[in-house]
Protein backbone atom coordinates (compact mmCIF):
# COMPACT_ATOMS: atom_id res chain seq x y z
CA UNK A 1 142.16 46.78 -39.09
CA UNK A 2 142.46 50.31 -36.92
CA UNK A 3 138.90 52.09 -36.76
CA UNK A 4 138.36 55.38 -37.00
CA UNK A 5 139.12 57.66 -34.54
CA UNK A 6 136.16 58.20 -32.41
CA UNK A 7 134.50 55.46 -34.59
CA UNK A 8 134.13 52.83 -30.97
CA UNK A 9 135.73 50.21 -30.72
CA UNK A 10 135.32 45.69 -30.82
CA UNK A 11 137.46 44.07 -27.90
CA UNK A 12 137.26 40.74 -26.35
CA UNK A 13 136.24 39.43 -22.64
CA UNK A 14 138.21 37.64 -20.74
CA UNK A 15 137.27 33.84 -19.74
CA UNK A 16 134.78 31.69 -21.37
CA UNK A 17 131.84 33.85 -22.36
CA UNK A 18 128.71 32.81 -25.17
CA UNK A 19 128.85 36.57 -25.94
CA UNK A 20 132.70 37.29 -25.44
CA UNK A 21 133.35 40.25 -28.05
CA UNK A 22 132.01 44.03 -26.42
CA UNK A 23 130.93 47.13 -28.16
CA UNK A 24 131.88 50.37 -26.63
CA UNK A 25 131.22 53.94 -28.33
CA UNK A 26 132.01 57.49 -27.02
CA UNK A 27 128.75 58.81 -25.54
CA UNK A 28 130.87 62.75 -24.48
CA UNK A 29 133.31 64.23 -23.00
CA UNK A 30 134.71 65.32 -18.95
CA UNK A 31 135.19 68.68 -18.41
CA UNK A 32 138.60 67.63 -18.39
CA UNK A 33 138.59 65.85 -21.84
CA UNK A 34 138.40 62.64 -20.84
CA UNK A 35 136.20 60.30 -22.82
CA UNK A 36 132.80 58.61 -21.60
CA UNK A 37 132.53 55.43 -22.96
CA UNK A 38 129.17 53.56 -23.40
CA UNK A 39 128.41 50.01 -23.91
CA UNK A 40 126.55 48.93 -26.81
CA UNK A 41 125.94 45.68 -26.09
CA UNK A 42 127.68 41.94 -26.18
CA UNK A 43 128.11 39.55 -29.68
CA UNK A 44 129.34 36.00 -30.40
CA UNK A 45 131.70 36.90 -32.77
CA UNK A 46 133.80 39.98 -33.96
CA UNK A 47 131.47 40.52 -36.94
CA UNK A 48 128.93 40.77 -35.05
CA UNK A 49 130.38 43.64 -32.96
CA UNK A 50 131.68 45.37 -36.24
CA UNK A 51 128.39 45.38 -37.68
CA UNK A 52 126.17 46.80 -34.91
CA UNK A 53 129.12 49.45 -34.47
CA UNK A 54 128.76 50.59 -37.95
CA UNK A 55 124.65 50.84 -38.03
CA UNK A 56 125.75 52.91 -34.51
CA UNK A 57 127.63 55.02 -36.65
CA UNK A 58 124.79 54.95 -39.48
CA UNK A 59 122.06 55.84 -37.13
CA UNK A 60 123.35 56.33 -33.43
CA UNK A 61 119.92 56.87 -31.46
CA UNK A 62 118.18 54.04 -33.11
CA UNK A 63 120.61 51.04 -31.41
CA UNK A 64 120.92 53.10 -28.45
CA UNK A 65 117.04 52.08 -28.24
CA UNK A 66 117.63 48.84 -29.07
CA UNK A 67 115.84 46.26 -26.22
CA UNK A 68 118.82 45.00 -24.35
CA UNK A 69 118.05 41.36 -23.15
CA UNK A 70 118.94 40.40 -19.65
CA UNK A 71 121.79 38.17 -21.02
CA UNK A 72 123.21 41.46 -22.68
CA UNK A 73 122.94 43.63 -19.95
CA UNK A 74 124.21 40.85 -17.18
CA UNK A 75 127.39 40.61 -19.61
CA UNK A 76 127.79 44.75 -19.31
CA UNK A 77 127.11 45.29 -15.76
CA UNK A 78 129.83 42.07 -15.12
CA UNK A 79 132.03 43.38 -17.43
CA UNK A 80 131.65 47.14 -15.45
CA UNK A 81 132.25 45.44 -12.16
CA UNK A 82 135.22 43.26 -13.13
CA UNK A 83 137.23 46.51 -13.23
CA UNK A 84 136.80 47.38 -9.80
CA UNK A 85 137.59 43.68 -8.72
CA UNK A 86 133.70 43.18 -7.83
CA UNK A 87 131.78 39.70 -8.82
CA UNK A 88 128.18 38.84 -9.97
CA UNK A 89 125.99 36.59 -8.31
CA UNK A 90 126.64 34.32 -10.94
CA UNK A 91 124.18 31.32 -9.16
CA UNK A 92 121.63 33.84 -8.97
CA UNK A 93 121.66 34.51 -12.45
CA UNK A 94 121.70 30.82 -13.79
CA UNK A 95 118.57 30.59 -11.65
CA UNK A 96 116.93 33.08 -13.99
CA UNK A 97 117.41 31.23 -17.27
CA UNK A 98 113.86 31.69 -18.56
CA UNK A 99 114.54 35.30 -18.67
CA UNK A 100 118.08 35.12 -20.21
CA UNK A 101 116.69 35.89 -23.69
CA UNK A 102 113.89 38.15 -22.66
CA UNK A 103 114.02 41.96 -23.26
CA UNK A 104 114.77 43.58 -20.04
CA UNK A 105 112.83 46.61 -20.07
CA UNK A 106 110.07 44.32 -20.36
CA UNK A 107 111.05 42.24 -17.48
CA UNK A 108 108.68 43.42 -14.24
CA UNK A 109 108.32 42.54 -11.23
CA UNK A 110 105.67 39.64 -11.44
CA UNK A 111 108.30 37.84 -13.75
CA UNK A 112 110.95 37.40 -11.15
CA UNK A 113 108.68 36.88 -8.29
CA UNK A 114 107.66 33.75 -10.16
CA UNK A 115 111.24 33.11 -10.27
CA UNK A 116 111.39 33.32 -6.53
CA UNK A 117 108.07 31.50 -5.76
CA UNK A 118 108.91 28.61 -7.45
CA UNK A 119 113.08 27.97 -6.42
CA UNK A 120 112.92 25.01 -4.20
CA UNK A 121 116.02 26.69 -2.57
CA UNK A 122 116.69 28.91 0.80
CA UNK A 123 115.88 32.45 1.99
CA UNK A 124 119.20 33.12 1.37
CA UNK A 125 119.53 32.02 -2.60
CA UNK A 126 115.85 33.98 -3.53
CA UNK A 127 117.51 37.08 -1.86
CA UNK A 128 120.51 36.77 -3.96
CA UNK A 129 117.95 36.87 -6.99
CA UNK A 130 116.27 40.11 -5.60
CA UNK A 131 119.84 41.43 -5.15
CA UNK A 132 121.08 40.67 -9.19
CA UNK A 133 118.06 42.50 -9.91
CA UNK A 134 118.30 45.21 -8.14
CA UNK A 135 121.75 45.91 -9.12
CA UNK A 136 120.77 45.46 -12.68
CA UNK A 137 117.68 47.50 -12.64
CA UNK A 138 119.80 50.39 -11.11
CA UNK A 139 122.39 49.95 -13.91
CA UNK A 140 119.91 50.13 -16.54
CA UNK A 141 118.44 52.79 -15.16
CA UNK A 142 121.89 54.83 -15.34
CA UNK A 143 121.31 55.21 -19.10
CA UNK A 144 117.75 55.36 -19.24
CA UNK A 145 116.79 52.21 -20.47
CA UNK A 146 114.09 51.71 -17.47
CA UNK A 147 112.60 54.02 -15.48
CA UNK A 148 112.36 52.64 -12.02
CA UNK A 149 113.69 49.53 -10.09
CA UNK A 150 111.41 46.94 -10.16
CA UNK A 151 113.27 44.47 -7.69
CA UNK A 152 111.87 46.42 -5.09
CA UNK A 153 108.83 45.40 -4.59
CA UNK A 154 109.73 41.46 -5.02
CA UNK A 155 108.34 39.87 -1.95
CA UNK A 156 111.10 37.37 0.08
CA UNK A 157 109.62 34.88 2.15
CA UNK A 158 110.51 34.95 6.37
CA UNK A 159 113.67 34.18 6.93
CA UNK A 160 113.75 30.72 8.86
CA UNK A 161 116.69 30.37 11.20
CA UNK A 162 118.99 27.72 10.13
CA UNK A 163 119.47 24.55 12.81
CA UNK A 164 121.79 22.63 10.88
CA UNK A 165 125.05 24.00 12.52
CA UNK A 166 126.12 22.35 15.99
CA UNK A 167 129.06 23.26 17.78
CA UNK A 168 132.02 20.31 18.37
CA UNK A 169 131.26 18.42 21.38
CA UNK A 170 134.17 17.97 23.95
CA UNK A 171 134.36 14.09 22.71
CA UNK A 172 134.60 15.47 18.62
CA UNK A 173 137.46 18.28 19.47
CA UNK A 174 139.60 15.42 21.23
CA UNK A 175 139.29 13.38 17.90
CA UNK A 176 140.50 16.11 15.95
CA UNK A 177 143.71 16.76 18.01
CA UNK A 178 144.51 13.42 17.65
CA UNK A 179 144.27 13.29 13.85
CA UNK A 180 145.66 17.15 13.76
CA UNK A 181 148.58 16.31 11.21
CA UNK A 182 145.26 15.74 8.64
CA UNK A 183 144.68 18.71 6.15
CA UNK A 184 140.86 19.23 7.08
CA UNK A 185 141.56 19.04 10.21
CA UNK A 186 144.09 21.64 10.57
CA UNK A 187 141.50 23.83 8.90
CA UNK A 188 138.92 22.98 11.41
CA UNK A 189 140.94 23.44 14.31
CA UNK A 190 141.61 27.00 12.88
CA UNK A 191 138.22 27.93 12.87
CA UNK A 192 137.18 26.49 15.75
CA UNK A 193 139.63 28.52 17.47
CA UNK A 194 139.33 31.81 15.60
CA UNK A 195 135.61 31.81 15.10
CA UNK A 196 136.47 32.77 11.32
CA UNK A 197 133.52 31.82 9.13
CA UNK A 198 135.24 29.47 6.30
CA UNK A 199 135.01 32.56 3.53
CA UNK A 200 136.67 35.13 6.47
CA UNK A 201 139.86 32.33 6.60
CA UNK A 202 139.82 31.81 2.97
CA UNK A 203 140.29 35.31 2.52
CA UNK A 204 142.90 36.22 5.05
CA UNK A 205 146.38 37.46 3.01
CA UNK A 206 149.83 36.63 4.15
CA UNK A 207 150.08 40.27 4.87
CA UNK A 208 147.58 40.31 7.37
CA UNK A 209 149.09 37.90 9.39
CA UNK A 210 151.21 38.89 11.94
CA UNK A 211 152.98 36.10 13.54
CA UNK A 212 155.34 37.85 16.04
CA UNK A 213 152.53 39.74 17.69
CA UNK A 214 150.28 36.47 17.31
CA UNK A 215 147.30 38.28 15.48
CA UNK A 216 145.17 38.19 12.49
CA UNK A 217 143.07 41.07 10.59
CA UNK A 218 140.34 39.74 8.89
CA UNK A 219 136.33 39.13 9.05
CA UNK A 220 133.39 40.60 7.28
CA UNK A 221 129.59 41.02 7.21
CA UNK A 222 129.43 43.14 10.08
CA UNK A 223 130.97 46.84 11.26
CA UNK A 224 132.17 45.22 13.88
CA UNK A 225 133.64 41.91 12.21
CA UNK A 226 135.10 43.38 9.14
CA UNK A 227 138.86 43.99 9.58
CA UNK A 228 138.49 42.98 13.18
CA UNK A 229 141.78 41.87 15.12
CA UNK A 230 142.19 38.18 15.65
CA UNK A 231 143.85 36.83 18.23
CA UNK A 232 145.90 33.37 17.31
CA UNK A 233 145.47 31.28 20.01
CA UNK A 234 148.37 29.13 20.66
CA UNK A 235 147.05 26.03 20.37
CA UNK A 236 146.62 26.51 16.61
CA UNK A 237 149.87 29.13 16.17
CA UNK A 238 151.88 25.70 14.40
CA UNK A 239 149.00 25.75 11.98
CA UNK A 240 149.28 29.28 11.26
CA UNK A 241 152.94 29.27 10.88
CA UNK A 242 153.15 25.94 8.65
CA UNK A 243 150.15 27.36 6.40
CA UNK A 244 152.04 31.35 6.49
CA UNK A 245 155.71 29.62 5.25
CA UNK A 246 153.89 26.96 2.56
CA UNK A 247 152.11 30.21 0.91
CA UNK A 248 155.44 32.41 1.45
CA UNK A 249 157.34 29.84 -0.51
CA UNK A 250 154.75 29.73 -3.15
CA UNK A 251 154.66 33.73 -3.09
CA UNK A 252 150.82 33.23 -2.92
CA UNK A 253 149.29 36.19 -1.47
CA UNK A 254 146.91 34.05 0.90
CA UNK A 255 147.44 32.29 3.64
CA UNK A 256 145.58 29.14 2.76
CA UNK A 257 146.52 27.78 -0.82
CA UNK A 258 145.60 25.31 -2.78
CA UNK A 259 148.03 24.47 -6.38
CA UNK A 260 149.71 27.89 -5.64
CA UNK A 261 146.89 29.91 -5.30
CA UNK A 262 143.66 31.24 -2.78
CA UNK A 263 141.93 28.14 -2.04
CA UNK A 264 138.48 28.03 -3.43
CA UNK A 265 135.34 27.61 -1.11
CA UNK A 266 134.17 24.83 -3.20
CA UNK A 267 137.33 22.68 -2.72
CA UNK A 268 137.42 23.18 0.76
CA UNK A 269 133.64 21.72 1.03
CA UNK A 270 134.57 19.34 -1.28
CA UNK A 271 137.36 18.21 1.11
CA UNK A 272 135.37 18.32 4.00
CA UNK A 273 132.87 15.97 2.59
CA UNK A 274 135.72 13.28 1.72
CA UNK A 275 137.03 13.03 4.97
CA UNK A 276 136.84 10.31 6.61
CA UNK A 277 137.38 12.06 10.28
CA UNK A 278 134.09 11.23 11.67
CA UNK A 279 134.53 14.21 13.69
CA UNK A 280 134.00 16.07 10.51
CA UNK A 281 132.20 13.77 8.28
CA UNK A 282 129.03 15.22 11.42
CA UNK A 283 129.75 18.50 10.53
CA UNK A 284 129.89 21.61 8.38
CA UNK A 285 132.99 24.00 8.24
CA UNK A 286 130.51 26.87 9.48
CA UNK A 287 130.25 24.60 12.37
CA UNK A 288 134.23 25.43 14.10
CA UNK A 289 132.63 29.14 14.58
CA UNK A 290 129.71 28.22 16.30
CA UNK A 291 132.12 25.79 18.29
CA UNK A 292 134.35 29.07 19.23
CA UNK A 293 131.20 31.04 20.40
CA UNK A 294 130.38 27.86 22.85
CA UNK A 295 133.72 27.76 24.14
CA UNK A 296 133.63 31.29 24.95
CA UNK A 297 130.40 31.21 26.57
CA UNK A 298 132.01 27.97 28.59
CA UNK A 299 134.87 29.85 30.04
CA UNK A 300 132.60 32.44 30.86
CA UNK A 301 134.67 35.26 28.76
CA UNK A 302 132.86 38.12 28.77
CA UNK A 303 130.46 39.46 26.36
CA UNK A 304 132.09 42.45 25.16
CA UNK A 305 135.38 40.59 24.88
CA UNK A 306 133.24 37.35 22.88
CA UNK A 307 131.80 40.01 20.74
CA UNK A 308 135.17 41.77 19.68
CA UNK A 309 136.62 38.32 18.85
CA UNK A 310 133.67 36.56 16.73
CA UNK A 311 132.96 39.88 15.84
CA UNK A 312 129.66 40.76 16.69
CA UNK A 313 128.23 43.59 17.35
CA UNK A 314 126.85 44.16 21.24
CA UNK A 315 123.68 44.16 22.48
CA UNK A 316 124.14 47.36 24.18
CA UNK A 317 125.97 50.83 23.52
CA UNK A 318 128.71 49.92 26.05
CA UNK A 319 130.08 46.91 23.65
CA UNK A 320 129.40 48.47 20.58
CA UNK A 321 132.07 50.95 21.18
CA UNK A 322 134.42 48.71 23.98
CA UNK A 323 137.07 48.76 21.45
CA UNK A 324 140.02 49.43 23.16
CA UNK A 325 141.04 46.23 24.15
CA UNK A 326 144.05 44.99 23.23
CA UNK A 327 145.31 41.98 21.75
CA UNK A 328 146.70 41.06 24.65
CA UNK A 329 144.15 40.91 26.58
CA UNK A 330 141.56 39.80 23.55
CA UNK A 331 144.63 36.27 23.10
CA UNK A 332 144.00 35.56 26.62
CA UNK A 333 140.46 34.79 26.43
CA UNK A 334 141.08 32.90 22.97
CA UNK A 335 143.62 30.83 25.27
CA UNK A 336 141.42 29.63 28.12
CA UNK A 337 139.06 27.58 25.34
C-alpha cells in the first residue's frame, strides 16, 4: 500500500534487529527543496510503524514528545551512522542492558557511572561506555530531546598501563621461520616486521599495496600513524605477495581474507589461540608490534626514522615534522631487523 505523499514513510533495517521496521516523517524543507527527514522511532513489526505514523499524522507534536528509550534511540543513531559507513560500539552497549528499556531523557549521569563502577572489565571497555553515551547524548540533543550531555561528567578510573604484551625473543622468532609455511605464522611474521597493530593489517586494501615499490599505506590512531608509509621488508615481501594474489583472485578488496572476504579480528584471535606454535601459543598478535619496536631499538635505527615506521609521533618538534624521508631510506632500516 503507497502512503500519502508527505504522509512518512515504514521501511525495514538491514540485519537481524528486535526493532527492525523505522519510522521516518518530513520535519521541513532546504532552501533548496530538499526534504529533512526525522526519525520517529524503531517497532517490531510493520503495524507497529503504521500505527505510530498515523497518530504522527493525528497529532504530530504529541509523539514527537514521546520518551524515546535508549534501545530506540541506539537503533536511530546506528541506523544514522550506517550511512556514512560508521559503527556503534556495539559491546559497549550490551554492557548497558539495565538501561535498554529505560527512558533516555531520564537516564543521568549517576545511572551510567554505576554502569562503569561495577564492569569487572578494563579502562579501555568503561571508556567505550562513556564514549556510546556521549555520542548518544549529543544526538539526542540535535532534536531537543535533552538538554545537555550528561556523559561528561562520568568519572573513568586511571588508566593502568597494560604489561601483558612482550616482544618475541631471538629463540621465539627462529621458531617461527621455521614453521613460516603455517597461516598464523605468516601473519605474525608480518607484524612483527611492519609494526602494524593486528586491526592496521586487517584493514590494509589491495590498493594500498604497492608491491613494485615494496610499500604499504596504512595505520591509524595517531596523526602520525594514520595513512603512514610502510616499508615491506624483504624478509616478509613472499608473504605479502602470496596474501596480495590469493585476495586478487578472489577480487576481495583486502589484502588479508578469510572465505572471500576482510578477515575478521575475532577469527584471527581465534586462530591465534588454536595454534599449536608455541611461539605463539606465549603470545598475543599485539605482541609482533612491540617485537618491531625492539628490533628497531636493537639495530640502533634512529628515533625519528623508528617513529615514522611504527608511527609514532616524536618526542620533540624535530621528529614530529622529519617527514621527508623516503621509502628508501625508511626499507633500509626495516631490513637490518
Amino acid at each position: 500500500m503507497k502512503l500519502p505523499n508527505g504522509y512518512g514513510s515504514v521501511s525495514k533495517l538491514s540485519g537481524k534487529r528486535r526493532k527492525p521496521w523505522i519510522v521516518k516523517v518530513t520535519k521541513g524543507w532546504t532552501d533548496d527543496g530538499k526534504q529533512i527527514r526525522m526519525v520517529l522511532g524503531t517497532f517490531k513489526t510493520k503495524s507497529e510503524g503504521l500505527i505510530a505514523l498515523a497518530e504522527y499524522n493525528k497529532d504530530p507534536y504529541d509523539i514527537i514528545e514521546r520518551r524515546y528509550t535508549l534501545e530506540d534511540l541506539y537503533n536511530m543513531l546506528a541506523e544514522q551512522r550506517l550511512k556514512n559507513n560508521q559503527k556503534m560500539p556495539l559491546a559497549a552497549y550490551k554492557h548497558c542492558s539495565k538501561l535498554h528499556k529505560m527512558q533516555f531523557r531520564d537516564i543521568k549521569t549517576a545511572h551510567i557511572q554505576e554502569i562503569i563502577d561495577n564492569l569487572s572489565l578494563g579502562y579501555a571497555s568503561k571508556k567505550s561506555i562513556k564514549n556510546l553515551f556521549s555520542l548518544l547524548y549529543k544526538y539526542a540533543m540535535s532534536f531537543n530531546l535533552v538538554d545537555r550531555n550528561y556523559a561528561k561528567f562520568i568519572k573513568l578510573p586511571s588508566e593502568i598501563k597494560s604489561n601483558k604484551h612482550k616482544p618475541f625473543t631471538e629463540e621465539e622468532l627462529e621458531i617461527l621461520w621455521k614453521n613460516d609455511e603455517d597461516y598464523v605464522v605468516k601473519i605474525a611474521l608480518i607484524l612483527t616486521y611492519t609494526g602494524l597493530r593486528p586491526s592496521e593489517l586487517l584493514d590494509i586494501k589491495r590498493s594500498n599495496v604497492f608491491l613494485d615499490k615494496k610499500y604499504i599505506i596504512g595505520g591509524a590512531k595517531t596523526s602520525m600513524g594514520i595513512n603512514r608509509r610502510i616499508p615491506i621488508a624483504e624478509k616478509i615481501y613472499p608473504f605479502i605477495k602470496d596474501f596480495y594474489y590469493i585476495a586478487d583472485e578472489f577480487n576481495n578488496p583486502y589484502l588479508i581474507t578469510s572465505n572471500k572476504k576482510r578477515l575478521p579480528y575475532a577469527t584471527l584471535a581465534y586462530k591465534w589461540r588454536k595454534s599449536e606454535i608455541s611461539a605463539i601459543k606465549n603470545h598475543l598478535p599485539h605482541d609482533g608490534r612491540h617485537t618491531c619496536n625492539t628490533l628497531l631499538d636493537n639495530a640502533d635505527v634512529k628515533e625519528n626514522i623508528k617513529n615514522l615506521i611504527l608511527g609514532h609521533v616524536g618526542k620533540t618538534i624535530n621528529e614530529k615534522v622529519y617527514t621527508h624521508k623516503t621509502v628508501e631510506q625508511l626499507k633500509e632500516a626495516i631490513d637490518l631487523i
